[in-house]
N, C-alpha and C. Protein backbone atom coordinates (compact mmCIF):
# COMPACT_ATOMS: atom_id res chain seq x y z
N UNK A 1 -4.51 8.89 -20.30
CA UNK A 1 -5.68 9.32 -19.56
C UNK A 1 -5.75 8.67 -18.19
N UNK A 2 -5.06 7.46 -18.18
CA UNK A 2 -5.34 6.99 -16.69
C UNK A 2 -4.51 7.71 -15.58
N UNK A 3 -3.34 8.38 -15.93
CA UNK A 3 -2.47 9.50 -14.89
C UNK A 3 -3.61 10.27 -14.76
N UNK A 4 -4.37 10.54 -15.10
CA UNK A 4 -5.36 11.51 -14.71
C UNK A 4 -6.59 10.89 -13.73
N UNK A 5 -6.59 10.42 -13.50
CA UNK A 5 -7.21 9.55 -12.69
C UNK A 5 -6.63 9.18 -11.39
N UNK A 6 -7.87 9.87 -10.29
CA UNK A 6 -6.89 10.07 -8.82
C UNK A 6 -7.04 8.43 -8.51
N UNK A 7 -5.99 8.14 -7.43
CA UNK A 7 -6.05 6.81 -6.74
C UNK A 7 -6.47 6.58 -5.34
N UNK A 8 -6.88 7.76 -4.69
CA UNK A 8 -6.87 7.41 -3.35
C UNK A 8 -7.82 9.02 -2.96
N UNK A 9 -8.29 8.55 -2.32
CA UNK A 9 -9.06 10.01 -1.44
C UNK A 9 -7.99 10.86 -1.05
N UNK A 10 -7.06 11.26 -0.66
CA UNK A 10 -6.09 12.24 -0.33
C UNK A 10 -5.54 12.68 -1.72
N UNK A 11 -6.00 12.41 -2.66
CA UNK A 11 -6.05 13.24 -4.09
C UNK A 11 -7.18 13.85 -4.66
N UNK A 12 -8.12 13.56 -3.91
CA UNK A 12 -9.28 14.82 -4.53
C UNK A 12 -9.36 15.57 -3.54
N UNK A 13 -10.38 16.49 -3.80
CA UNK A 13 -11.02 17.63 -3.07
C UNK A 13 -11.80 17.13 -2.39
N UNK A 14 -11.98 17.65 -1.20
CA UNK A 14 -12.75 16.83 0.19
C UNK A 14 -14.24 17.07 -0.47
N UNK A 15 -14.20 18.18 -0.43
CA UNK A 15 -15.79 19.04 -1.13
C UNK A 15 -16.85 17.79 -2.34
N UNK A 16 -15.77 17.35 -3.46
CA UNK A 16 -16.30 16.58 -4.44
C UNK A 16 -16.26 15.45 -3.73
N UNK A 17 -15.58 14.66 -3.01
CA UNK A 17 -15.29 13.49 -2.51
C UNK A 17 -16.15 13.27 -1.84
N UNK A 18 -16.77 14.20 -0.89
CA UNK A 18 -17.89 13.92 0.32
C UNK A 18 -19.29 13.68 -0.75
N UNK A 19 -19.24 14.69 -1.86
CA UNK A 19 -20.49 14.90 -2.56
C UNK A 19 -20.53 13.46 -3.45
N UNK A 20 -19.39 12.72 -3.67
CA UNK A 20 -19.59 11.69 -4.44
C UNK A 20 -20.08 10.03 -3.66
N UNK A 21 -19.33 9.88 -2.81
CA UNK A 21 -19.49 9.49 -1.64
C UNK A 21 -20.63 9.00 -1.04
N UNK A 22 -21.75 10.44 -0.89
CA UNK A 22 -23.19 10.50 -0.05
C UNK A 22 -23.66 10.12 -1.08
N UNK A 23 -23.69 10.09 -2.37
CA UNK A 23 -24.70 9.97 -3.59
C UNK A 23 -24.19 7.78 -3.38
N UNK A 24 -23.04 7.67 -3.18
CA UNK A 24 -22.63 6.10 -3.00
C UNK A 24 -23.30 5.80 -1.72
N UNK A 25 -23.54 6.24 -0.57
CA UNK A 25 -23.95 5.71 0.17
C UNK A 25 -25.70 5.40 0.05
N UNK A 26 -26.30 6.56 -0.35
CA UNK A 26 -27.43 6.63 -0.62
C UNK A 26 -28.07 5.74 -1.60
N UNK A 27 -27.27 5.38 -2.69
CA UNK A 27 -27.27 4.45 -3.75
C UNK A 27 -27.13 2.83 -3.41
N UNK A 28 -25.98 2.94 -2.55
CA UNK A 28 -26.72 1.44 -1.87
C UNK A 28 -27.58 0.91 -1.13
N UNK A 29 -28.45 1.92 -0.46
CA UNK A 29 -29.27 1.32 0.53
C UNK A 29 -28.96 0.74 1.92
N UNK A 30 -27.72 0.60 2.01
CA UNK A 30 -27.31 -0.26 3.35
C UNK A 30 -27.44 0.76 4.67
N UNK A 31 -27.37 1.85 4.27
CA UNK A 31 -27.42 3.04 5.34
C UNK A 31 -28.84 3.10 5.94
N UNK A 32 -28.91 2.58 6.81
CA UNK A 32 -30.64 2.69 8.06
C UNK A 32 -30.44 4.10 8.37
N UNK A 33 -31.28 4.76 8.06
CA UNK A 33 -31.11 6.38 8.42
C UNK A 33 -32.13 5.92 9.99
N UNK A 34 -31.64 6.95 10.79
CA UNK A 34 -32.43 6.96 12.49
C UNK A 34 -33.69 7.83 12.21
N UNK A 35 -35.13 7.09 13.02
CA UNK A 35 -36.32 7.63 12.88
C UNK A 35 -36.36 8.95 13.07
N UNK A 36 -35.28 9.72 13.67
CA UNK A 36 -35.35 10.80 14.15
C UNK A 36 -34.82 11.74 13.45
N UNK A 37 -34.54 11.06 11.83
CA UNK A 37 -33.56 12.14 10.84
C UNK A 37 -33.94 13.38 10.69
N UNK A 38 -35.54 13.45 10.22
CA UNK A 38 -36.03 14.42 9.82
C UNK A 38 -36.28 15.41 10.87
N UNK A 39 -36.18 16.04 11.82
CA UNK A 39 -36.03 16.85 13.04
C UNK A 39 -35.03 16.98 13.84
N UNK A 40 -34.20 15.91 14.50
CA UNK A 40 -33.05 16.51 14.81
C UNK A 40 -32.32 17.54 14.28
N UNK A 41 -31.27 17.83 15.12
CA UNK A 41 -30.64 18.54 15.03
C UNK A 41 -29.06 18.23 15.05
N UNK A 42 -27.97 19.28 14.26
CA UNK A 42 -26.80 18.12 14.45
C UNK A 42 -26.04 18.88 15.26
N UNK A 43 -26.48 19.61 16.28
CA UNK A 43 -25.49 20.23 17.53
C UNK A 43 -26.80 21.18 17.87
N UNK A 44 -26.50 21.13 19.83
CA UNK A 44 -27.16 22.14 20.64
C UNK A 44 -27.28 23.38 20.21
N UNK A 45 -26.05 24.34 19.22
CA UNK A 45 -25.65 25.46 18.90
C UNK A 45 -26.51 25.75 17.65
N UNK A 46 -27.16 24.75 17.27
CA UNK A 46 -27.78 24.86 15.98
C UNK A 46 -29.02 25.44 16.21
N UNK A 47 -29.59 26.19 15.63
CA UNK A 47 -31.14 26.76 15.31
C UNK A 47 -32.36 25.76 14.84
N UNK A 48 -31.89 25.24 14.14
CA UNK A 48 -32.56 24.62 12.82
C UNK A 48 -32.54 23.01 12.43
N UNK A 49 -32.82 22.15 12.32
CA UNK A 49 -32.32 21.13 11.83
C UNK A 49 -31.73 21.41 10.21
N UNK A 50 -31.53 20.07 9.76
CA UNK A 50 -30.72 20.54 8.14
C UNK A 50 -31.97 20.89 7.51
N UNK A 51 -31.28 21.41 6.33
CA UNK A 51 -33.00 21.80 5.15
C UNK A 51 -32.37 20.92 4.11
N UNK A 52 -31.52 20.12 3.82
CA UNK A 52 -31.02 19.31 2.94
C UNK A 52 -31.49 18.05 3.27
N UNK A 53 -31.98 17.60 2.47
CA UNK A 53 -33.11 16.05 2.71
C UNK A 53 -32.06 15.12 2.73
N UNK A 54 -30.77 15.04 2.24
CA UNK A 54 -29.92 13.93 2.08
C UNK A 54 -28.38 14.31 3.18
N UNK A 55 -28.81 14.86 4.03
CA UNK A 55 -27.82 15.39 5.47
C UNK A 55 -27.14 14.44 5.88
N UNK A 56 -28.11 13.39 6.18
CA UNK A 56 -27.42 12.36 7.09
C UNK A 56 -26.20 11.09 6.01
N UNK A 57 -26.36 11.24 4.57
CA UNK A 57 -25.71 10.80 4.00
C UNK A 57 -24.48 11.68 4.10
N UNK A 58 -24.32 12.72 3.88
CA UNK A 58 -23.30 13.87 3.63
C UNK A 58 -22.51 13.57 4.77
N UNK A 59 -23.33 13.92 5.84
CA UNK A 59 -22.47 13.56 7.38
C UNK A 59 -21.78 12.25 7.18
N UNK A 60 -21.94 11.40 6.79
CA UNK A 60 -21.47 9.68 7.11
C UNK A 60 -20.35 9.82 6.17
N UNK A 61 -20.93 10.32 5.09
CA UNK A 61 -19.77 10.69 4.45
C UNK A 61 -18.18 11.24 4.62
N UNK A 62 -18.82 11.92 5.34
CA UNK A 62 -17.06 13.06 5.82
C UNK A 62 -16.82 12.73 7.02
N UNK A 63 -17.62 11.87 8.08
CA UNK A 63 -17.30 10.96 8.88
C UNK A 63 -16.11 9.92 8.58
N UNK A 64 -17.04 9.44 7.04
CA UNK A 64 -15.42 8.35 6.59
C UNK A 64 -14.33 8.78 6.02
N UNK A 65 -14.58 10.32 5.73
CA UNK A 65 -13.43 10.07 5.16
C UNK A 65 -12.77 10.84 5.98
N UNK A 66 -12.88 11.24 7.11
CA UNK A 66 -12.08 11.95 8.20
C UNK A 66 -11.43 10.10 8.55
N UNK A 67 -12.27 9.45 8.56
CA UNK A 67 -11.29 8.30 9.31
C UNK A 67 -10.33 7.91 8.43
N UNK A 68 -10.40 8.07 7.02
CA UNK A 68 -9.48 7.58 6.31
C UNK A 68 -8.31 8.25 6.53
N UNK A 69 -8.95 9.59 6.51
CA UNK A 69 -7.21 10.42 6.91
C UNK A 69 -6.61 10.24 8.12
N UNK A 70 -7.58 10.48 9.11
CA UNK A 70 -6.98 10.22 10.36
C UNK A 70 -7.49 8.99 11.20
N UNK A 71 -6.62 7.75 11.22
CA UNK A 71 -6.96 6.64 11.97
C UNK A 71 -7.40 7.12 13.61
N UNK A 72 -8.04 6.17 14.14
CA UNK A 72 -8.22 6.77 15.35
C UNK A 72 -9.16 7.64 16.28
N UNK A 73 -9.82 8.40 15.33
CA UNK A 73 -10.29 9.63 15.63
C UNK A 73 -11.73 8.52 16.53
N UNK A 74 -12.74 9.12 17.26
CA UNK A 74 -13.30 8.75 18.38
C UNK A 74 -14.72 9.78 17.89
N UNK A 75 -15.69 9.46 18.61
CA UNK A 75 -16.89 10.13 18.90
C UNK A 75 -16.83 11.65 19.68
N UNK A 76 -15.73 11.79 20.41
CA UNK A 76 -15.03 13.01 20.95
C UNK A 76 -15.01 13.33 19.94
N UNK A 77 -13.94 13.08 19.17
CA UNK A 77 -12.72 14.04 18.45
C UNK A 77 -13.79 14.72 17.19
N UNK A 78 -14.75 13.58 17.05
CA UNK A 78 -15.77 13.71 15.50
C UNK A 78 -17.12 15.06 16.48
N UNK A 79 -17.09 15.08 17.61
CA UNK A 79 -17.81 16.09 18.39
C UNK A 79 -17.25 17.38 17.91
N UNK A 80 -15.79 17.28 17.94
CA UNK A 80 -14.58 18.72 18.27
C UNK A 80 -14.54 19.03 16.94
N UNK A 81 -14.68 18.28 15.83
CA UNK A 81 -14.25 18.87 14.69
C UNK A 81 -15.45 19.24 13.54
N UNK A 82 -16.96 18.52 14.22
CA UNK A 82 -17.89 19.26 13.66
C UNK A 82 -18.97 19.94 14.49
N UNK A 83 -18.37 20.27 15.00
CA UNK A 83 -18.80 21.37 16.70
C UNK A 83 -19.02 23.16 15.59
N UNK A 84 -19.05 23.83 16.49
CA UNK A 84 -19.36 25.17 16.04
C UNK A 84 -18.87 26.05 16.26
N UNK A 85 -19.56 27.31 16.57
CA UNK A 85 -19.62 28.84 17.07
C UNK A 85 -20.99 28.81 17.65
N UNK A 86 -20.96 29.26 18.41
CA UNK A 86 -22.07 29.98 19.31
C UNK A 86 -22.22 30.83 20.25
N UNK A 87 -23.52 31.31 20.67
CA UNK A 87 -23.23 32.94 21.35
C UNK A 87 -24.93 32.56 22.21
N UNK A 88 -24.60 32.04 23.29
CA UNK A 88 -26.25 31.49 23.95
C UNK A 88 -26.85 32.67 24.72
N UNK A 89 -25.89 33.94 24.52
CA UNK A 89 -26.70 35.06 24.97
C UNK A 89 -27.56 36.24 24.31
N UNK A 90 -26.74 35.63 22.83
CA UNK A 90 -28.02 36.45 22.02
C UNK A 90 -27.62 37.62 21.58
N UNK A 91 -25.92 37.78 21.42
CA UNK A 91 -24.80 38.57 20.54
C UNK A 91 -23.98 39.84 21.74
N UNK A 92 -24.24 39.09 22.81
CA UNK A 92 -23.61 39.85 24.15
C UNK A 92 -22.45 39.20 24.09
N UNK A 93 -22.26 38.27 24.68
CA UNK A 93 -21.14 37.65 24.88
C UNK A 93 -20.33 37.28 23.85
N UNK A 94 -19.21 36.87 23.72
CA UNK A 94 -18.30 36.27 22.49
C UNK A 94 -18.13 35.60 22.65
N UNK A 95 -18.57 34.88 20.79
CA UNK A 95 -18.69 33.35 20.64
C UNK A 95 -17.79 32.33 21.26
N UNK A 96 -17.90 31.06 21.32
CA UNK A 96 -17.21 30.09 21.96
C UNK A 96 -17.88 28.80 21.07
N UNK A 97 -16.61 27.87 21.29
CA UNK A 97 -17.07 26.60 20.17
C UNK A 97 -17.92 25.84 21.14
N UNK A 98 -19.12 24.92 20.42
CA UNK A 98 -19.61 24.40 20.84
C UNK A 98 -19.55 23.04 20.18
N UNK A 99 -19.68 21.90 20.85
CA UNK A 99 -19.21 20.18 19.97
C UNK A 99 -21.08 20.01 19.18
N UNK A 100 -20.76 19.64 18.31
CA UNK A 100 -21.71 18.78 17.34
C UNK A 100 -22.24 17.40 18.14
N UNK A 101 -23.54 17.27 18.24
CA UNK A 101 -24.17 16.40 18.33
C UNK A 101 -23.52 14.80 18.42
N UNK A 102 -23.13 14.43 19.39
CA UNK A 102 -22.89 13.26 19.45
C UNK A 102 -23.84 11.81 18.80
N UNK A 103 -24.75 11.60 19.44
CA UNK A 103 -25.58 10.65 19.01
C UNK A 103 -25.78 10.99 17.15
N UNK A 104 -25.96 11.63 16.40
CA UNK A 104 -25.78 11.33 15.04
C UNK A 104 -24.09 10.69 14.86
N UNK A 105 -23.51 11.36 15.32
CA UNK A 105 -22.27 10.82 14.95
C UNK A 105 -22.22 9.37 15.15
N UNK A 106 -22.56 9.28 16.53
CA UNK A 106 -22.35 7.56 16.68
C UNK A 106 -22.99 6.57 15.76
N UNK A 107 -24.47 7.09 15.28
CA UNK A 107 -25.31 6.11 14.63
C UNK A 107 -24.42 6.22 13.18
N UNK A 108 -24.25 6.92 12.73
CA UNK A 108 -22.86 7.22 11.22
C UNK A 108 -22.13 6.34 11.48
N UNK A 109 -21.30 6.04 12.61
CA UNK A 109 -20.21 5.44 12.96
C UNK A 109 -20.48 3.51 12.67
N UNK A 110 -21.62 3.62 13.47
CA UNK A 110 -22.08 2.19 13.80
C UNK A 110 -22.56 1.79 12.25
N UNK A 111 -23.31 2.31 11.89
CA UNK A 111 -23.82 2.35 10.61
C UNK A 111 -22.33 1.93 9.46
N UNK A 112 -21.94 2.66 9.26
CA UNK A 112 -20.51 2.37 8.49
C UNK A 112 -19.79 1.11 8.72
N UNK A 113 -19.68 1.00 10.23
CA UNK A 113 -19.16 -0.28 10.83
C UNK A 113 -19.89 -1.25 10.21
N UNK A 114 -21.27 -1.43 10.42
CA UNK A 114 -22.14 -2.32 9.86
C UNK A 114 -22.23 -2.62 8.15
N UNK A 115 -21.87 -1.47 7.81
CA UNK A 115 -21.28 -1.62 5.82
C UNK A 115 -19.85 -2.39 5.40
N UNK A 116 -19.00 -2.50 7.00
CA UNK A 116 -17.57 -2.91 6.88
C UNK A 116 -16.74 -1.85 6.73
N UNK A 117 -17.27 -0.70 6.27
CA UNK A 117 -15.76 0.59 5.93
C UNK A 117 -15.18 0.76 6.88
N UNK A 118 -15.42 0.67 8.16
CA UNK A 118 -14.83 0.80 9.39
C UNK A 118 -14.94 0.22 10.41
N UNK A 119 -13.97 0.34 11.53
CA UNK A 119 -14.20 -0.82 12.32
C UNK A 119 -13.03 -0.52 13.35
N UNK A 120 -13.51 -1.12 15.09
CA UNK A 120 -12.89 -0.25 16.19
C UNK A 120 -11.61 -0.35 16.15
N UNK A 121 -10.98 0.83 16.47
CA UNK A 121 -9.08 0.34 16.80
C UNK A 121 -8.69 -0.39 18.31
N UNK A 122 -8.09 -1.61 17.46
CA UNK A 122 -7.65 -2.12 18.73
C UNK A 122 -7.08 -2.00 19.00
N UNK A 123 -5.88 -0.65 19.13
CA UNK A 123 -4.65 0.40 19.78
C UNK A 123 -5.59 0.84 21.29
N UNK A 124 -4.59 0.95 22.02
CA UNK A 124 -4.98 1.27 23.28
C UNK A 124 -6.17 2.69 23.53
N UNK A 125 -5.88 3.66 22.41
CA UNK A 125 -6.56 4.53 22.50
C UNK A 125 -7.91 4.36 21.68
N UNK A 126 -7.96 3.66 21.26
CA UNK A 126 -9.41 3.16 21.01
C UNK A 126 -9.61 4.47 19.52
N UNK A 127 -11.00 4.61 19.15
CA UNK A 127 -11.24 5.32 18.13
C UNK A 127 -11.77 4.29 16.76
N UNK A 128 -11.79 4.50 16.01
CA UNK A 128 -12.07 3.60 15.03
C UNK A 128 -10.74 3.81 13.80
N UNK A 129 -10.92 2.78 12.68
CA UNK A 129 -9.94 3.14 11.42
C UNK A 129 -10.82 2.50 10.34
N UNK A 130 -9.95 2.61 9.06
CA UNK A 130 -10.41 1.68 7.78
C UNK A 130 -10.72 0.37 7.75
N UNK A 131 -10.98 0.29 7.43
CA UNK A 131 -10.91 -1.14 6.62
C UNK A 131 -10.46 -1.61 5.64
N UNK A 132 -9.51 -2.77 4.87
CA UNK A 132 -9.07 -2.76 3.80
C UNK A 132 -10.26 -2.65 3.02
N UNK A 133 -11.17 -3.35 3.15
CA UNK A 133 -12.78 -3.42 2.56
C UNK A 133 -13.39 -1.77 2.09
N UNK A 134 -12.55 -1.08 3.60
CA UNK A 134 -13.96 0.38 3.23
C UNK A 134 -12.55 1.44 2.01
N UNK A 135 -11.31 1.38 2.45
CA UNK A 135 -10.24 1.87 2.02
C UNK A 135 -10.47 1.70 -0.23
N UNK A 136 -10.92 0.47 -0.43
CA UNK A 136 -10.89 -0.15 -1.77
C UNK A 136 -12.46 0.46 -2.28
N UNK A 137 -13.24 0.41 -1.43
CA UNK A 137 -14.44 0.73 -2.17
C UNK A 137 -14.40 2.52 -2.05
N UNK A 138 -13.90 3.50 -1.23
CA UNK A 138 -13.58 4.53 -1.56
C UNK A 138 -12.50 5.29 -2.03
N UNK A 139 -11.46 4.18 -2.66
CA UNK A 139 -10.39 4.59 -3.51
C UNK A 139 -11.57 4.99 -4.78
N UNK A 140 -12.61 3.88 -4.78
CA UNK A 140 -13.00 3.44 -6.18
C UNK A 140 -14.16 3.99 -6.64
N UNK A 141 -14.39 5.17 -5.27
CA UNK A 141 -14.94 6.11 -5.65
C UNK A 141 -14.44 7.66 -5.74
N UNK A 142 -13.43 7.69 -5.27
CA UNK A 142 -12.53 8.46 -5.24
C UNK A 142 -11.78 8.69 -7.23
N UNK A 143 -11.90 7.31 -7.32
CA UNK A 143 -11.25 7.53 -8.80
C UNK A 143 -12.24 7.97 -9.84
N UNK A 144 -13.63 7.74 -9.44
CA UNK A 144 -14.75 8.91 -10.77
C UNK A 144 -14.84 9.96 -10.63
N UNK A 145 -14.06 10.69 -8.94
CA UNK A 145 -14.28 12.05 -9.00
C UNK A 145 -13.36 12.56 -10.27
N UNK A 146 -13.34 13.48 -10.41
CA UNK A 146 -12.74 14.42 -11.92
C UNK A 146 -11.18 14.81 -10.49
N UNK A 147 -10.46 14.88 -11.36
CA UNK A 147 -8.86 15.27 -10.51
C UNK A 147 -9.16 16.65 -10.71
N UNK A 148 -8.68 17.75 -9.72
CA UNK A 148 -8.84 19.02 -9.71
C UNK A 148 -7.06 19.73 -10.18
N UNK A 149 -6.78 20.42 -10.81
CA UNK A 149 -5.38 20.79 -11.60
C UNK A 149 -5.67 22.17 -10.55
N UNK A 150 -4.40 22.50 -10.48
CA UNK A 150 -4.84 24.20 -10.08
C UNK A 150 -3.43 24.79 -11.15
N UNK A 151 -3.26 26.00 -11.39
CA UNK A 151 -2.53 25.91 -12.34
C UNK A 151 -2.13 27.81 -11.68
N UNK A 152 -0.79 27.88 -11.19
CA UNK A 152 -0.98 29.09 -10.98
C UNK A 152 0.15 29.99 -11.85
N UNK A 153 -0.24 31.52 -11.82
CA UNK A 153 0.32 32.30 -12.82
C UNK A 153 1.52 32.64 -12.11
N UNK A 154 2.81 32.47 -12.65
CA UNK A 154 4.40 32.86 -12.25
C UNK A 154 4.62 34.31 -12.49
């Protein structure tokens, strides 16, 4: 039974991993959510703020574990990859991506930093990475997710 049992976040499903994750972050308390959770918005392109009361966990979530996969990545790059579609003329024009909300990202960032999971790269290009600290405590949540089999027909 323990082969069945993933070891590392790049063995589950991002989907369960993020969802297991936000329920860990939320569960410890260490996460200062920003006064401004409940109304913001998490990009210009957006309509709406979230309707999910536990958003800003979810976000921090796949924040870390984008860093786990990819060392490095920056407040840019975390702009570019949860950025959008949008159409600011009102279905005239064709869509164009728009970047995700910076300032949530950063407070996620800092926030995490402040838990230890992450912490700045001191490579020239700057960005942030793991931590052995944040790497061990989300292997070790990584290992209650359920392993996903896919099993296909020949």
């Amino acid at each position: 039974m323990a082969e069945d049992r993933p070891r590392s976040v790049k063995e589950v499903s991002p989907d369960a991993f993020i969802k297991a994750f936000a329920a860990y972050l939320k569960q410890t308390n260490k996460v200062q959510l920003p006064q401004y959770v409940d109304y913001v918005k998490t990009g210009a392109f957006k309509e709406l703020a979230p309707l999910d009361p536990d958003w800003y966990y979810v976000r921090a979530a796949a924040i870390a574990r984008r860093v786990y996969i990819n060392q490095g990545m920056g407040v840019g790059a975390f702009r570019r990859a949860f950025g959008g579609r949008t159409n600011a003329a009102g279905g005239v024009n064709p869509e164009h991506h728009a970047k995700a909300a910076g300032g949530v990202i950063r407070h996620a960032l800092q926030q995490l930093e402040a838990m230890g999971l992450v912490e700045k790269n001191p490579a020239a290009r700057g960005g942030r990475r793991i931590t052995p600290e944040g790497q061990r405590q989300m292997d070790l949540v990584a290992g209650s997710v359920p392993l996903v089999r896919f099993h296909y027909l020949a």
